[in-house]
C-alpha atoms as a PDB file:
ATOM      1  CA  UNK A   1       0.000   0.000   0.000  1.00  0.00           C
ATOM      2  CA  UNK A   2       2.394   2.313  -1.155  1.00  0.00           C
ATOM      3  CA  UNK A   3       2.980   4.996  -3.156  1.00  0.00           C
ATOM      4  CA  UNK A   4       5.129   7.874  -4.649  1.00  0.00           C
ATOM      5  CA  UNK A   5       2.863  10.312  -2.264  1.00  0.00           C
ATOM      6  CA  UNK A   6       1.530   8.298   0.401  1.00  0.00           C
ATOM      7  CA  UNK A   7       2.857   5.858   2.759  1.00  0.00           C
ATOM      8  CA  UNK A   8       1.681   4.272   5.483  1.00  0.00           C
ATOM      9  CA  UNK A   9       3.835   4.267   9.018  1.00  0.00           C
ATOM     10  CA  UNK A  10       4.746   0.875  10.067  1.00  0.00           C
ATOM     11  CA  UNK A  11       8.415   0.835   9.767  1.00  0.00           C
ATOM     12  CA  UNK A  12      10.951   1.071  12.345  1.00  0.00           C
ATOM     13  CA  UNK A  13      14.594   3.052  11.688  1.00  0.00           C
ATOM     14  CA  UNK A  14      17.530   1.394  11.598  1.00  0.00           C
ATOM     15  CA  UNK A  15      19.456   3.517  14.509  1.00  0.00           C
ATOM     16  CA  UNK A  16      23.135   1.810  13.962  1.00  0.00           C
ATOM     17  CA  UNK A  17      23.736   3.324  10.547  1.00  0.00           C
ATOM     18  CA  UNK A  18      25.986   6.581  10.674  1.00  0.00           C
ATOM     19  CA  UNK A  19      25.171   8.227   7.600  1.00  0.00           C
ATOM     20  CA  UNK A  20      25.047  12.168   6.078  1.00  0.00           C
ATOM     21  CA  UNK A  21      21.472  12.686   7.519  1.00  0.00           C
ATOM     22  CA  UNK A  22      19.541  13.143  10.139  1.00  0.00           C
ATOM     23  CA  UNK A  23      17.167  10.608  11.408  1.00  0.00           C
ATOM     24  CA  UNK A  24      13.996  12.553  12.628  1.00  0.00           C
ATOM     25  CA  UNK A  25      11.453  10.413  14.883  1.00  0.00           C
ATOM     26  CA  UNK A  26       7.928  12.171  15.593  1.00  0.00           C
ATOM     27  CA  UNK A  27       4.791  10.619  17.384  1.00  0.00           C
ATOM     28  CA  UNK A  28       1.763  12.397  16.664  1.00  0.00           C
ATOM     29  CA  UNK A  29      -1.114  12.903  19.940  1.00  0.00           C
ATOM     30  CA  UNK A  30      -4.584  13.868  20.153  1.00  0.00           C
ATOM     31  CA  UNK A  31      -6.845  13.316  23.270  1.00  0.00           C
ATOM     32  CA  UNK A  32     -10.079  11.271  22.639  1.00  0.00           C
ATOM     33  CA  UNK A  33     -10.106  10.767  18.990  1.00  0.00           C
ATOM     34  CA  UNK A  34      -7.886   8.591  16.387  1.00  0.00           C
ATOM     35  CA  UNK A  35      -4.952   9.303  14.849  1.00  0.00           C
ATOM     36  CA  UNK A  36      -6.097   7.996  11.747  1.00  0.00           C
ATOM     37  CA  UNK A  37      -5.715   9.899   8.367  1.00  0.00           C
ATOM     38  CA  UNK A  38      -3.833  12.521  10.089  1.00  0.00           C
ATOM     39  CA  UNK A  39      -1.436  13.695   7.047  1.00  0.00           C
ATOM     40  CA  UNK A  40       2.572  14.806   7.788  1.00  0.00           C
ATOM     41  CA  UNK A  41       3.676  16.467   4.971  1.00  0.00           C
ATOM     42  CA  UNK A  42       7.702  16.966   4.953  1.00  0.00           C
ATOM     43  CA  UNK A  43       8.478  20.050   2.401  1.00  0.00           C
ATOM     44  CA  UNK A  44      11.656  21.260   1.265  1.00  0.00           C
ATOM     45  CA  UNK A  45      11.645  24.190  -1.123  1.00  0.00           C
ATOM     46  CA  UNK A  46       8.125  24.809  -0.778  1.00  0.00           C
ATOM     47  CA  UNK A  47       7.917  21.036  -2.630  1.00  0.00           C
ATOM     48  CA  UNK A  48       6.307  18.277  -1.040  1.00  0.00           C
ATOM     49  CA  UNK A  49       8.774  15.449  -0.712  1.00  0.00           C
ATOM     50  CA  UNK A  50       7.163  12.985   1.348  1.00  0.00           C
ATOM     51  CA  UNK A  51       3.492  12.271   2.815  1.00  0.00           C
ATOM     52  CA  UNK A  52       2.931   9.695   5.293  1.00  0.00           C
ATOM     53  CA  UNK A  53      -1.000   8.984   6.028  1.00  0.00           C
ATOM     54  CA  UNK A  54      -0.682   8.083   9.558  1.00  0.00           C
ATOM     55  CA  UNK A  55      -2.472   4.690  10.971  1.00  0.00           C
ATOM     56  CA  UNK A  56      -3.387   4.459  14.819  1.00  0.00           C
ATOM     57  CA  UNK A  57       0.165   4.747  15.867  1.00  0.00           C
ATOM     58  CA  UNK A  58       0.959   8.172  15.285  1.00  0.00           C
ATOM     59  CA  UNK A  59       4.835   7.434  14.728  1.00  0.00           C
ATOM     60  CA  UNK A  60       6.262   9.163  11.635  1.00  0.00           C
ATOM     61  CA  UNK A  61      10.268   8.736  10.880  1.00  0.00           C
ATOM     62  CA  UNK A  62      12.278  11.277   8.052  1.00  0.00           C
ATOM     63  CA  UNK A  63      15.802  11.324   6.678  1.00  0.00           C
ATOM     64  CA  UNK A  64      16.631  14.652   6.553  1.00  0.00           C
ATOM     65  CA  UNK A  65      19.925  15.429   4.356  1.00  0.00           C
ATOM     66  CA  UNK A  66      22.527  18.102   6.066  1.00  0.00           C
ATOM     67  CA  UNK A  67      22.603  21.677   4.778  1.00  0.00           C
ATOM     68  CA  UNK A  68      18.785  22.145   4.378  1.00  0.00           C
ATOM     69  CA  UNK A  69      16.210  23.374   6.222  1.00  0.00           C
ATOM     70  CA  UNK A  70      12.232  20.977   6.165  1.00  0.00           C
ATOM     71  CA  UNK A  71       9.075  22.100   7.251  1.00  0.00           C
ATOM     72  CA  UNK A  72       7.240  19.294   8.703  1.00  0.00           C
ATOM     73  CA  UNK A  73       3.352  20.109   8.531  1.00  0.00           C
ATOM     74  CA  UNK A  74       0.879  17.758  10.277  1.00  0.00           C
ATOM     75  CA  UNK A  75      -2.555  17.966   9.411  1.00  0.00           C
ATOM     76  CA  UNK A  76      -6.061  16.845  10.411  1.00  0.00           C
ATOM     77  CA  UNK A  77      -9.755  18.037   9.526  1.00  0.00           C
ATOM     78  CA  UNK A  78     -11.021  19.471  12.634  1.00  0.00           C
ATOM     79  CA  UNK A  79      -7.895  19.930  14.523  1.00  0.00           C
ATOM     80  CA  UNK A  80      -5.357  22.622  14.794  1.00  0.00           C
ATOM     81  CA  UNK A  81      -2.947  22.333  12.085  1.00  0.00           C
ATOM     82  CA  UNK A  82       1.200  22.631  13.144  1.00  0.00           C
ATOM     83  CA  UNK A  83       4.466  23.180  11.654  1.00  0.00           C
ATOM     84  CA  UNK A  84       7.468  22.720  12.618  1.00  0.00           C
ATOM     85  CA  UNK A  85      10.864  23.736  10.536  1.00  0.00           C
ATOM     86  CA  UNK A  86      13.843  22.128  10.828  1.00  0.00           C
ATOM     87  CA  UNK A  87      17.073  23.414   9.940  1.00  0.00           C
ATOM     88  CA  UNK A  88      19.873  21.108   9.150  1.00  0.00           C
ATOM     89  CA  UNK A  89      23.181  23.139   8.673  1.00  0.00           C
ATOM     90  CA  UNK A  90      25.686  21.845  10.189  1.00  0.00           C
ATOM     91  CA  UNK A  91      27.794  25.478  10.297  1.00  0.00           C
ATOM     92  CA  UNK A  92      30.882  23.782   9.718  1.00  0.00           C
ATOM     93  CA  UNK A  93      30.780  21.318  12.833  1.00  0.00           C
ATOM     94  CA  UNK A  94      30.381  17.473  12.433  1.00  0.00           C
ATOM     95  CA  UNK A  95      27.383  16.272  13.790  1.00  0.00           C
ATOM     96  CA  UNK A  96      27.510  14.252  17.155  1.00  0.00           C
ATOM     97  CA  UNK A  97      24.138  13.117  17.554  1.00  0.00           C
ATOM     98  CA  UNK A  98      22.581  11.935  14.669  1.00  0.00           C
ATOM     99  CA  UNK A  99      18.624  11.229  15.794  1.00  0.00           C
ATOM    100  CA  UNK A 100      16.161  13.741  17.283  1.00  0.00           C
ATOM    101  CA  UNK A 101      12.635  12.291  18.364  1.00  0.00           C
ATOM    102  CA  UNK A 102       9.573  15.151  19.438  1.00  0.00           C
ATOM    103  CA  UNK A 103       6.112  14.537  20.011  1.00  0.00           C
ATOM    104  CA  UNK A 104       2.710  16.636  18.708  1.00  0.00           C
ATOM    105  CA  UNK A 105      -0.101  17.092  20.385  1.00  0.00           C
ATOM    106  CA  UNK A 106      -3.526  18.210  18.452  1.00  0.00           C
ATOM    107  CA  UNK A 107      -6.456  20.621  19.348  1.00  0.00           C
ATOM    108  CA  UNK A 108      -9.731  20.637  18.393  1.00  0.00           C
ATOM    109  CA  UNK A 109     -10.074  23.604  16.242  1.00  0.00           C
ATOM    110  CA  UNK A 110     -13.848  22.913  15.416  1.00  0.00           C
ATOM    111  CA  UNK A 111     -15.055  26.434  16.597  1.00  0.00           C
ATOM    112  CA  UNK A 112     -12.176  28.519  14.644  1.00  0.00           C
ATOM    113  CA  UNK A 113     -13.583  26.604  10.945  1.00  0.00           C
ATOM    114  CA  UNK A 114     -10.975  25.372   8.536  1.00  0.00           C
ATOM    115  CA  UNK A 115      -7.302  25.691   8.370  1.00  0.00           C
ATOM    116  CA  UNK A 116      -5.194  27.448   5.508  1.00  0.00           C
ATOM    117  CA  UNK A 117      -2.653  24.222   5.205  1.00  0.00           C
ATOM    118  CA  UNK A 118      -0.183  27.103   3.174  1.00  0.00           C
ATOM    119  CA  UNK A 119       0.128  29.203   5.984  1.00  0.00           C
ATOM    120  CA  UNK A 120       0.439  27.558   9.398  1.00  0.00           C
ATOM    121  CA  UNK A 121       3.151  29.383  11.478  1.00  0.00           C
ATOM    122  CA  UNK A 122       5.829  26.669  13.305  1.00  0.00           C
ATOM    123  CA  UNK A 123       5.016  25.716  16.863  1.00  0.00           C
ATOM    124  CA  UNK A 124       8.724  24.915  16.633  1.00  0.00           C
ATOM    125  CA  UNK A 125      12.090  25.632  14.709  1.00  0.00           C
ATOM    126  CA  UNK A 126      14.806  22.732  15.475  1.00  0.00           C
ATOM    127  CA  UNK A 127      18.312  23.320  14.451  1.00  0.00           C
ATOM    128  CA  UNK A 128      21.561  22.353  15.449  1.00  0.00           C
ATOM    129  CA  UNK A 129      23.094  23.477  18.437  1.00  0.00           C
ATOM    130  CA  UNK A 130      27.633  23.795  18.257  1.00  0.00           C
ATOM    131  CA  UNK A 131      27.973  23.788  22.122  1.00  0.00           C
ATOM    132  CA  UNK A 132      26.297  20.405  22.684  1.00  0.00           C
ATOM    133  CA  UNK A 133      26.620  19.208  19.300  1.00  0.00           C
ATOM    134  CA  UNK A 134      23.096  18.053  18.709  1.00  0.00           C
ATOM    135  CA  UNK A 135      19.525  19.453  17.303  1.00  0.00           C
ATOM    136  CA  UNK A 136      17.602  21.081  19.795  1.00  0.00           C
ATOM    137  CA  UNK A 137      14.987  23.463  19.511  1.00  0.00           C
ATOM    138  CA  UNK A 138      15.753  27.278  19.359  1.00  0.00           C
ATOM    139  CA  UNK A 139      14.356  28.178  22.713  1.00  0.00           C
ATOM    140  CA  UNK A 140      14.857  31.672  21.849  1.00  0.00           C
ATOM    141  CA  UNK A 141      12.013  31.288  18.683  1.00  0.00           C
ATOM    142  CA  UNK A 142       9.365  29.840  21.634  1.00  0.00           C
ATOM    143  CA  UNK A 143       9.654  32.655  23.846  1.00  0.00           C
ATOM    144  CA  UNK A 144       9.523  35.257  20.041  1.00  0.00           C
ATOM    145  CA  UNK A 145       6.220  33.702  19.492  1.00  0.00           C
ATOM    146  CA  UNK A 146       4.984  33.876  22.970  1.00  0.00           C
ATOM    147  CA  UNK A 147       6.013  37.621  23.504  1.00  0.00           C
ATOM    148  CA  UNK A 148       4.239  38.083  19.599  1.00  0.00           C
ATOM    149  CA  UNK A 149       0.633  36.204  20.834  1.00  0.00           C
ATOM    150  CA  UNK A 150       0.700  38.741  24.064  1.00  0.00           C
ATOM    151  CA  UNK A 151       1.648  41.500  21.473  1.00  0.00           C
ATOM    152  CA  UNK A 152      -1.825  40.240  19.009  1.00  0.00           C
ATOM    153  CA  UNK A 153      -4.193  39.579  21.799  1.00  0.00           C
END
């Protein structure tokens, strides 16, 4: 069940190959309701490159090449829809860690109507960090975005 867009998360990663990616492990939550046919979309140059459909699960797994930056986008009718970007430049330092794993949890977004899947601003921006020599997300961005909603409301 298979295809060029849409593939179905079963698989497990094989963690004891060191290649020149990133392994990125996400598992998907929503209270009181299935995960099932929640889309993530991975995007790179505003082109979708891969679209897993998800099945009860909620695990999704990417290899991300070095030197670009992704936008993962996770979608569901109904529910609030996220993005996260993740930037995968190296700056010139190897990379000691080699696997980052998040979770996502889902809202109900029945009382705001539909979502506009082309512009969902990132919960999140992940990139790598030279001190500990790992991804991490850009704490920096969270509090931005927090300090911007107080700015809105």
């Amino acid at each position: 069940m298979e295809t060029s867009e849409n593939k179905i998360i079963s698989m497990l990663p094989n963690l004891g190959v060191q290649e020149s990616f990133v392994l990125v492990s996400g598992e998907l939550f929503i209270k009181d309701c299935s995960l099932f046919g929640t889309e993530v979309i991975l995007i790179e140059n505003d082109v979708i490159t891969q679209k897993y459909i998800c099945c009860l699960n909620g695990f999704f797994y990417f290899k991300l090449d070095y030197e670009k930056i992704y936008t993962i986008k996770i979608l569901k009718e109904g529910f609030e829809a996220k993005s996260i970007v993740f930037n995968t430049q190296l700056k010139g330092f190897p990379a000691k860690k080699r696997y980052y794993e998040f979770g996502v949890g889902l809202s109900s977004n029945m009382l705001v109507g539909k979502f506009d899947e082309d512009n969902i601003p990132p919960v999140a921006i992940i990139k790598y960090a030279i001190g500990s020599g790992k991804f991490e997300q850009d704490r920096y961005y969270k509090e931005k975005r927090k300090l911007n909603q107080k700015n809105v409301a």
